[in-house]
PDB file of N, CA and C in Angstrom:
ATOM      1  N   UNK A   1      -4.677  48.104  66.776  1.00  0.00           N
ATOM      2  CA  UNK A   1      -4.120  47.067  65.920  1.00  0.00           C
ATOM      3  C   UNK A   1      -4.777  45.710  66.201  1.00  0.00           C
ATOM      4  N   UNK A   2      -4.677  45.575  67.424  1.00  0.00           N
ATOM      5  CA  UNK A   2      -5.167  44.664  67.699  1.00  0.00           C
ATOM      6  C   UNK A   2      -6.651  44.086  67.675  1.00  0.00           C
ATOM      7  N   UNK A   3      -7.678  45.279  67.442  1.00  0.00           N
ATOM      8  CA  UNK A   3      -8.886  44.862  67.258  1.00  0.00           C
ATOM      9  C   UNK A   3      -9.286  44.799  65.549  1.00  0.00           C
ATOM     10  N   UNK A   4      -8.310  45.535  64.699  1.00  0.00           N
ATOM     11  CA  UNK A   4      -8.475  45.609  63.380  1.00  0.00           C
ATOM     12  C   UNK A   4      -8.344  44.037  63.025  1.00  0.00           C
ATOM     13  N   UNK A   5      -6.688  43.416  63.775  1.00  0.00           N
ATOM     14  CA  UNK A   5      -6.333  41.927  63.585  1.00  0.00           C
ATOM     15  C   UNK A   5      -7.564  40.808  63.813  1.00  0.00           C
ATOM     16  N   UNK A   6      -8.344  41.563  65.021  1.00  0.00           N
ATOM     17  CA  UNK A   6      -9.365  40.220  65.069  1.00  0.00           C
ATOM     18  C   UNK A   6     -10.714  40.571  63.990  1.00  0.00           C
ATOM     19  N   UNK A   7     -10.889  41.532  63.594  1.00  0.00           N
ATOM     20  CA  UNK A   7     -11.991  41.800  62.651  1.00  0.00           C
ATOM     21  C   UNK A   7     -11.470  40.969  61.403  1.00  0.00           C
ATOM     22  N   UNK A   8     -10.565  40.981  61.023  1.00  0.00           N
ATOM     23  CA  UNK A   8      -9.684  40.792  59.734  1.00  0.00           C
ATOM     24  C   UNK A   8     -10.041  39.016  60.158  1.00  0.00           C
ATOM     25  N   UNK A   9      -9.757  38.292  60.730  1.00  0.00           N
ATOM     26  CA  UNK A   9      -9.594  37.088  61.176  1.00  0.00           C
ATOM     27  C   UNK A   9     -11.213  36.692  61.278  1.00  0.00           C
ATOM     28  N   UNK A  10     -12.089  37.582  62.376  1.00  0.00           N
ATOM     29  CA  UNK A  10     -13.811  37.021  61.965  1.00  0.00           C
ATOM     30  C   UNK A  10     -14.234  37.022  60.609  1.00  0.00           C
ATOM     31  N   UNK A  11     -13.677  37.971  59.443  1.00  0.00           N
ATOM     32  CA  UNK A  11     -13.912  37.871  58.260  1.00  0.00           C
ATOM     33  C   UNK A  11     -13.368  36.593  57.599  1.00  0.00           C
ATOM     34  N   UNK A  12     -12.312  36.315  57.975  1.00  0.00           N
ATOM     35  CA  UNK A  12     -11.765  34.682  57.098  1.00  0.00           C
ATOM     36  C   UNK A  12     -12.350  34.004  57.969  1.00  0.00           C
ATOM     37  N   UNK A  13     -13.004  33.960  58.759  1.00  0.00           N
ATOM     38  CA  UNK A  13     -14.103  32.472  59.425  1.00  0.00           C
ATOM     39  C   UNK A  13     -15.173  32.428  58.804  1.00  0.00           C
ATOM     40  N   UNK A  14     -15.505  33.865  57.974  1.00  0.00           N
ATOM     41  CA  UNK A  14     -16.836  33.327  57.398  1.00  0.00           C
ATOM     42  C   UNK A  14     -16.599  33.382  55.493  1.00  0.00           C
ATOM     43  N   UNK A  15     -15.176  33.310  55.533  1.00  0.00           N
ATOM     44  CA  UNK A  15     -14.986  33.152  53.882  1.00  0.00           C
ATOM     45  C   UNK A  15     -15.270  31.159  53.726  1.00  0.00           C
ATOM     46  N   UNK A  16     -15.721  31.160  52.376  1.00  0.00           N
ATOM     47  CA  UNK A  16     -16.031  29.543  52.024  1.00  0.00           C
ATOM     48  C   UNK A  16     -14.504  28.786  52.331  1.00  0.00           C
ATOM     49  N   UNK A  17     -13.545  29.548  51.684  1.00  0.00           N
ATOM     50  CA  UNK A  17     -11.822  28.667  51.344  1.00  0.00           C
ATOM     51  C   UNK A  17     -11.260  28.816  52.884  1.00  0.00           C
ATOM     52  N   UNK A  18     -11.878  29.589  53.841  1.00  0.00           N
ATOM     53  CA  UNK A  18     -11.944  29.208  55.133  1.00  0.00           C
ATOM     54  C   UNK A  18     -11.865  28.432  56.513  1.00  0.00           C
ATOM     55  N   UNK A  19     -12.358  27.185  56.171  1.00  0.00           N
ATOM     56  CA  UNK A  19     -12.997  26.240  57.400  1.00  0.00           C
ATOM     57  C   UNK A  19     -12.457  25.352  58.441  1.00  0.00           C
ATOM     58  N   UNK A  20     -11.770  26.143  59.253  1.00  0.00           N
ATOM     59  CA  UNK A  20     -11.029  25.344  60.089  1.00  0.00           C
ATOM     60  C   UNK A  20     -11.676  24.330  61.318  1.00  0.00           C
ATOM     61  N   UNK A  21     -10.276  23.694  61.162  1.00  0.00           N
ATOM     62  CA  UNK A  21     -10.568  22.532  62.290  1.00  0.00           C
ATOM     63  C   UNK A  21     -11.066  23.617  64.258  1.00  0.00           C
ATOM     64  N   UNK A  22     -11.809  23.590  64.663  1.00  0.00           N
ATOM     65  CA  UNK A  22     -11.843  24.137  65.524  1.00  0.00           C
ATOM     66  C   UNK A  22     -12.271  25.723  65.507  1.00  0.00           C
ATOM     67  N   UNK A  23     -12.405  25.990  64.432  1.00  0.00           N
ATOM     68  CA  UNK A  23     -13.142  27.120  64.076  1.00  0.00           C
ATOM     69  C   UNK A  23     -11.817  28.010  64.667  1.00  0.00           C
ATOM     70  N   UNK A  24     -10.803  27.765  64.471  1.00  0.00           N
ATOM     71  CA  UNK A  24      -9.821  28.446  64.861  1.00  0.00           C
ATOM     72  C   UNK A  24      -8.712  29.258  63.617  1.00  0.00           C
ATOM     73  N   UNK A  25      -8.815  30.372  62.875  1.00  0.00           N
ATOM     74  CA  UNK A  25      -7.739  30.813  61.986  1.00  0.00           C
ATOM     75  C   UNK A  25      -6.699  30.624  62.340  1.00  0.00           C
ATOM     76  N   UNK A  26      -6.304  30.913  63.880  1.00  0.00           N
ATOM     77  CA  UNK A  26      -5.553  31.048  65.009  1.00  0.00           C
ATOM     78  C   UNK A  26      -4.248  30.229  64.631  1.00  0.00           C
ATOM     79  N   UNK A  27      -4.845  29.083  64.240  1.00  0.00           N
ATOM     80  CA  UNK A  27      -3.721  27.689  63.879  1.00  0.00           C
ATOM     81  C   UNK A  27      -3.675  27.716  62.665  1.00  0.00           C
ATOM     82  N   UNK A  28      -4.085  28.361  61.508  1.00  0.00           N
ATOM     83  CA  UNK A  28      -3.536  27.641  60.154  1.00  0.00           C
ATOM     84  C   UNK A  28      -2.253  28.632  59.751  1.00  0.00           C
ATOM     85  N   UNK A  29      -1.419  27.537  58.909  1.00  0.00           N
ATOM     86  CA  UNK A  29      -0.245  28.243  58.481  1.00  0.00           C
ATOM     87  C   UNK A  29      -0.093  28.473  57.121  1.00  0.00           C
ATOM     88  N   UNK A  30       0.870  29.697  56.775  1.00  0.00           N
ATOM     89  CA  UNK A  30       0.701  30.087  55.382  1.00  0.00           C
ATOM     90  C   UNK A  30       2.397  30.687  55.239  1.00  0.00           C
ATOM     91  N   UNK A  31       2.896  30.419  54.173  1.00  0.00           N
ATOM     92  CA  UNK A  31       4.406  30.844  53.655  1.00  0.00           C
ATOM     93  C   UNK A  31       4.017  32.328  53.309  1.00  0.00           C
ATOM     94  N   UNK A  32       5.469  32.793  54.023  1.00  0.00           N
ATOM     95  CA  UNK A  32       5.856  34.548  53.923  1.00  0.00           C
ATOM     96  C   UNK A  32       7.268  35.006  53.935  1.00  0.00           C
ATOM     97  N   UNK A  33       7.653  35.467  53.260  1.00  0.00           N
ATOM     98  CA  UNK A  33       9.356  36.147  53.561  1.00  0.00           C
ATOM     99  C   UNK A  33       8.978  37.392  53.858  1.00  0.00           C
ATOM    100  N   UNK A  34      10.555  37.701  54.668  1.00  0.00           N
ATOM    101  CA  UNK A  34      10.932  39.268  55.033  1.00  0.00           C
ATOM    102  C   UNK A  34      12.240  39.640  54.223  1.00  0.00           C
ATOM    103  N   UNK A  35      12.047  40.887  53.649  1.00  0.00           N
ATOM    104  CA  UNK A  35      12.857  41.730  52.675  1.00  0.00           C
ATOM    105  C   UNK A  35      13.437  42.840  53.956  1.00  0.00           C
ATOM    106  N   UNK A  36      13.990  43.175  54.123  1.00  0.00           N
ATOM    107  CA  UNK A  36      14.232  44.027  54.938  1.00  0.00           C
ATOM    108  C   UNK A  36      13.396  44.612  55.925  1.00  0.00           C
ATOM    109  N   UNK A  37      12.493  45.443  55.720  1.00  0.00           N
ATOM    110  CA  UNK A  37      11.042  45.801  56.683  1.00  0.00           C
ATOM    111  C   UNK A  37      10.340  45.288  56.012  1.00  0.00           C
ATOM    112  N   UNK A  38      10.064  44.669  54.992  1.00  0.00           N
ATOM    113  CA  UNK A  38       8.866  44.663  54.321  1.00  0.00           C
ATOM    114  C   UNK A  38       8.474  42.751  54.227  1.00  0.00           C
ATOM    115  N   UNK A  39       7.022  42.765  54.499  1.00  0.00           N
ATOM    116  CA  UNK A  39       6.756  41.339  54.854  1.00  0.00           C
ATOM    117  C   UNK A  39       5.945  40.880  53.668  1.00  0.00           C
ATOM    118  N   UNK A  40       6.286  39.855  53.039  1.00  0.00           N
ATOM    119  CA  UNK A  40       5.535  39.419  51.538  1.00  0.00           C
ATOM    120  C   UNK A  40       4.762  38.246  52.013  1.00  0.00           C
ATOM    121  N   UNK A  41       3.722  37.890  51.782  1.00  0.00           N
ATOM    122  CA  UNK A  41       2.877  36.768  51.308  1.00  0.00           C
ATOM    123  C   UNK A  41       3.206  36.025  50.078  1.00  0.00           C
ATOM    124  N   UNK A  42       3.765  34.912  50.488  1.00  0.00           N
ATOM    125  CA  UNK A  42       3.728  33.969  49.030  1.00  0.00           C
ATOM    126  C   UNK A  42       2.524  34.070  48.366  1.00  0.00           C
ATOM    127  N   UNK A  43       2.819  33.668  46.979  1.00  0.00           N
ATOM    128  CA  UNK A  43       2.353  33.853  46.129  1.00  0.00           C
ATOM    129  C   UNK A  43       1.485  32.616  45.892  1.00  0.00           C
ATOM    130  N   UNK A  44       1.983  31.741  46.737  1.00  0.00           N
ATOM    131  CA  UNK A  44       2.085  29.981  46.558  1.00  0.00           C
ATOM    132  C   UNK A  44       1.122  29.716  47.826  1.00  0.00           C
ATOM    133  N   UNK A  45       0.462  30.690  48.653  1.00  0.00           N
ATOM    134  CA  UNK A  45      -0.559  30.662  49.435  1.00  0.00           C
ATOM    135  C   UNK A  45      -1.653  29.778  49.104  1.00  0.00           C
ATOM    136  N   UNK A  46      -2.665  29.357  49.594  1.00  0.00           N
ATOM    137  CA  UNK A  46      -4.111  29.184  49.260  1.00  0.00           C
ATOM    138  C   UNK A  46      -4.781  30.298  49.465  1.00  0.00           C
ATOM    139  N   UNK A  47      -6.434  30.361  48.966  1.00  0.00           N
ATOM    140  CA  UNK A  47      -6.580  31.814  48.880  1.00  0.00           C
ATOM    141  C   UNK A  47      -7.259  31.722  50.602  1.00  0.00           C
ATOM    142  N   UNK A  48      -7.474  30.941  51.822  1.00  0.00           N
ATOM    143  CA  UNK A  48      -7.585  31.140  53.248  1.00  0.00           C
ATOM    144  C   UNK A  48      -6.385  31.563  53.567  1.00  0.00           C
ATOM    145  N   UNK A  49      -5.186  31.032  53.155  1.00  0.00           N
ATOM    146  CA  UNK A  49      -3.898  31.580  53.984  1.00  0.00           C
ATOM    147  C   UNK A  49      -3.287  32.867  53.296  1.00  0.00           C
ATOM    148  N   UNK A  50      -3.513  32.959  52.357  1.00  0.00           N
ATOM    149  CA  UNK A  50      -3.200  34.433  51.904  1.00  0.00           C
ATOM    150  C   UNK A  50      -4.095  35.426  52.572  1.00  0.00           C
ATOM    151  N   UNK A  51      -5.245  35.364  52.795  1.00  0.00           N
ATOM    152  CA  UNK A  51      -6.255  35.830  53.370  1.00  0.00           C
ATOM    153  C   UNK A  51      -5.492  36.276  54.976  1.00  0.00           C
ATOM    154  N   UNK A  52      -4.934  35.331  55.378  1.00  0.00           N
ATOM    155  CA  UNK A  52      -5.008  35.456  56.911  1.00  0.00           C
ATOM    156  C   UNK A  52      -3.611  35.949  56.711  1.00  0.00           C
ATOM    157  N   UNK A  53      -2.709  35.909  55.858  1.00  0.00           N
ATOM    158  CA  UNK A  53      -1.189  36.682  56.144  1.00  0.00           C
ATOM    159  C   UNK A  53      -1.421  37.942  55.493  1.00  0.00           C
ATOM    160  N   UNK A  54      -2.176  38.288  55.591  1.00  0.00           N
ATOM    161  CA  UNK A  54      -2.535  39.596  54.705  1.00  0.00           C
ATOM    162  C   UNK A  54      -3.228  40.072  56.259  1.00  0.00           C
ATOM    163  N   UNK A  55      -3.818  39.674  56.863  1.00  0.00           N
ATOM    164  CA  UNK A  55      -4.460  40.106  58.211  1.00  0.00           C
ATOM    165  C   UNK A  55      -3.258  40.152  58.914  1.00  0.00           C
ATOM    166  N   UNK A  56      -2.130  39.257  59.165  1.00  0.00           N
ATOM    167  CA  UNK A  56      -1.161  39.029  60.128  1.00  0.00           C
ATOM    168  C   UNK A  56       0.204  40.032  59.514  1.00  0.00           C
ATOM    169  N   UNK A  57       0.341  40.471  58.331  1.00  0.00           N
ATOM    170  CA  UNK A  57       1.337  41.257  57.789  1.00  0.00           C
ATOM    171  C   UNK A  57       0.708  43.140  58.180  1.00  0.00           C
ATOM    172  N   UNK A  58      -0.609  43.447  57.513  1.00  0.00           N
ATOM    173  CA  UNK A  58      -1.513  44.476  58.738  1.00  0.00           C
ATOM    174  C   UNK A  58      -1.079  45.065  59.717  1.00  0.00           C
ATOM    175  N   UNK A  59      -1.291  43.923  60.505  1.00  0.00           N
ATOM    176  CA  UNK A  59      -1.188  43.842  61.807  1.00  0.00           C
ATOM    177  C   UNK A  59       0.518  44.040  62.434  1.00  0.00           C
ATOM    178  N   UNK A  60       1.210  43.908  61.540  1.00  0.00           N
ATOM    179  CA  UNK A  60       2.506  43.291  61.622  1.00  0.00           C
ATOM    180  C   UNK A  60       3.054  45.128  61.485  1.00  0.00           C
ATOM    181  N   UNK A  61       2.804  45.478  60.621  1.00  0.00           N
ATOM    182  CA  UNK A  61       2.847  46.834  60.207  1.00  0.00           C
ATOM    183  C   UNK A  61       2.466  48.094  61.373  1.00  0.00           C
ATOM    184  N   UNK A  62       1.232  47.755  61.497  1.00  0.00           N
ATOM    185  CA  UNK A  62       0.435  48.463  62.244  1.00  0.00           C
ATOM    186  C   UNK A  62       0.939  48.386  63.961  1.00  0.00           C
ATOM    187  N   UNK A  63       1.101  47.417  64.444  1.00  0.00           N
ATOM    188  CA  UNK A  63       2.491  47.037  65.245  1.00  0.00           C
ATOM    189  C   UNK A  63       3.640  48.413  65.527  1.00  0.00           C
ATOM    190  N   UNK A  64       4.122  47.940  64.568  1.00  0.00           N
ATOM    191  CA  UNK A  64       5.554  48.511  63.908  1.00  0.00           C
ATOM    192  C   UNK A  64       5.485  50.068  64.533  1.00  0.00           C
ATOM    193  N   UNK A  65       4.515  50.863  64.284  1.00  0.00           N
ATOM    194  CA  UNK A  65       4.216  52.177  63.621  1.00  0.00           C
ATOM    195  C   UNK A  65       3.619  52.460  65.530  1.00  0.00           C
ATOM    196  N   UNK A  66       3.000  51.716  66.192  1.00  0.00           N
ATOM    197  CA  UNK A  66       2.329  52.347  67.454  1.00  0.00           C
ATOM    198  C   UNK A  66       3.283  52.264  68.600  1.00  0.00           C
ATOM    199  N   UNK A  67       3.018  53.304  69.280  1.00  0.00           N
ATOM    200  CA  UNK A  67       3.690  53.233  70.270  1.00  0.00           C
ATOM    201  C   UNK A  67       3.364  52.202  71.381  1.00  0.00           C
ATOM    202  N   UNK A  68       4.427  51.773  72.303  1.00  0.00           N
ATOM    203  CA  UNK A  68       3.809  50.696  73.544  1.00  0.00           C
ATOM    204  C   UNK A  68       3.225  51.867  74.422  1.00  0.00           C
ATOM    205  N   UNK A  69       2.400  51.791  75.263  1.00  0.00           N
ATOM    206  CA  UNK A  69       1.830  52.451  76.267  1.00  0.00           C
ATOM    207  C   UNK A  69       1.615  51.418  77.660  1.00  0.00           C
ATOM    208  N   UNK A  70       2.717  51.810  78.586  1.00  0.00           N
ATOM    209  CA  UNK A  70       2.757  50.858  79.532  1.00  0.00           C
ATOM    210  C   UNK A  70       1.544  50.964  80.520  1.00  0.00           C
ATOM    211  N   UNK A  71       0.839  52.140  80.531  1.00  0.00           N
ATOM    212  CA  UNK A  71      -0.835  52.327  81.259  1.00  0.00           C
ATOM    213  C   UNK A  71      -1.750  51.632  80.975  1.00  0.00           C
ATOM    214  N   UNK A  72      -1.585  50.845  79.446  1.00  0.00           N
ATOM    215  CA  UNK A  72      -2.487  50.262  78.866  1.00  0.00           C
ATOM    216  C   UNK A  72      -2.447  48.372  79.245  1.00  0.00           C
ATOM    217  N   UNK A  73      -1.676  48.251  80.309  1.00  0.00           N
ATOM    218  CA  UNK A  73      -1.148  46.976  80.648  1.00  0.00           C
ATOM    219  C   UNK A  73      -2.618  46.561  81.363  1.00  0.00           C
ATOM    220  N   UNK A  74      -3.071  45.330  80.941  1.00  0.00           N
ATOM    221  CA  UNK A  74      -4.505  45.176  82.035  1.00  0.00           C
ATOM    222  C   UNK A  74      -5.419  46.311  81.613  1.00  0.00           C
ATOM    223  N   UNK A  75      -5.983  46.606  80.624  1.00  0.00           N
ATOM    224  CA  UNK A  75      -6.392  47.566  79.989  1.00  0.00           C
ATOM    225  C   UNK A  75      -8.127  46.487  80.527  1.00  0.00           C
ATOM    226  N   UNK A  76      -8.568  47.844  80.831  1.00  0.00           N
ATOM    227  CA  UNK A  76     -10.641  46.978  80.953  1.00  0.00           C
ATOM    228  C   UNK A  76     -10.614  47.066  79.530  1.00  0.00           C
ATOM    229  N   UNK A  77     -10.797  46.375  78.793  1.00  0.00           N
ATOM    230  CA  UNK A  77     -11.444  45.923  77.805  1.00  0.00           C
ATOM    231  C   UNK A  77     -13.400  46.082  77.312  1.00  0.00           C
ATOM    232  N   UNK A  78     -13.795  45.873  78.006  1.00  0.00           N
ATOM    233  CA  UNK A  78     -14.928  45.813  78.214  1.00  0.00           C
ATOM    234  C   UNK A  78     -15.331  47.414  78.468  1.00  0.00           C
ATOM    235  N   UNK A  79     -14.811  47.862  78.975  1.00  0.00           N
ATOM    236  CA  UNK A  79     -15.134  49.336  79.389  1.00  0.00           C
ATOM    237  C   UNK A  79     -14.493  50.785  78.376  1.00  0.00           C
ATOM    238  N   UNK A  80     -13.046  50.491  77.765  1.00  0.00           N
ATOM    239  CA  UNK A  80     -12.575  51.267  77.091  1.00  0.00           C
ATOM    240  C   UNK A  80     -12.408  50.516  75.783  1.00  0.00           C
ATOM    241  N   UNK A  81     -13.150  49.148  74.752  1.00  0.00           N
ATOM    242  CA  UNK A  81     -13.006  48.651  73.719  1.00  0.00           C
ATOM    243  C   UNK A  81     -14.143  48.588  73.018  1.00  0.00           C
ATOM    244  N   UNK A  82     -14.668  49.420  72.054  1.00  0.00           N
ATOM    245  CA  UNK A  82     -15.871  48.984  71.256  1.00  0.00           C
ATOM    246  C   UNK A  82     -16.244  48.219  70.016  1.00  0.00           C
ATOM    247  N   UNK A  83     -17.085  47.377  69.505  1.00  0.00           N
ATOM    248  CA  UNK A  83     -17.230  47.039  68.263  1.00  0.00           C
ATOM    249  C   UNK A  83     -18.024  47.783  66.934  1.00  0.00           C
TER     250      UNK A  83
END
């Protein structure tokens, strides 16, 4: 989930409606409601922040659905994560 979230996020750094202060997606904010499980993106977005709650709702999902794995705490990264 978590590596899909940051692919999703290097892609809105290199969209034009994009360009953050600090080269950071990290910080921009965008309006969303919750319906019961289900997470909506305003409609009333810009098309960078729709972009990125569409990465963060994903993710939000994808979340939801995995199990925690407490072995994976301090996980090498470098050794068991590929691009």
């Amino acid at each position: 989930c978590c590596q899909t979230h940051d692919r999703c996020y290097d892609q809105a750094k290199k969209l034009d409606t994009c360009k953050f202060l600090l080269d950071n997606p990290y910080t921009k904010s965008y309006s969303y409601k919750c319906s019961g499980s289900e997470i909506i993106c305003s409609s009333k977005n810009k098309p960078c922040q729709a972009f990125i709650c569409e990465c963060d709702r994903k993710a939000a999902i994808c979340f939801s659905k995995a199990p925690y794995n407490k072995e994976h705490k301090n996980l090498n990264t470098k050794k068991f994560c590929q691009d």
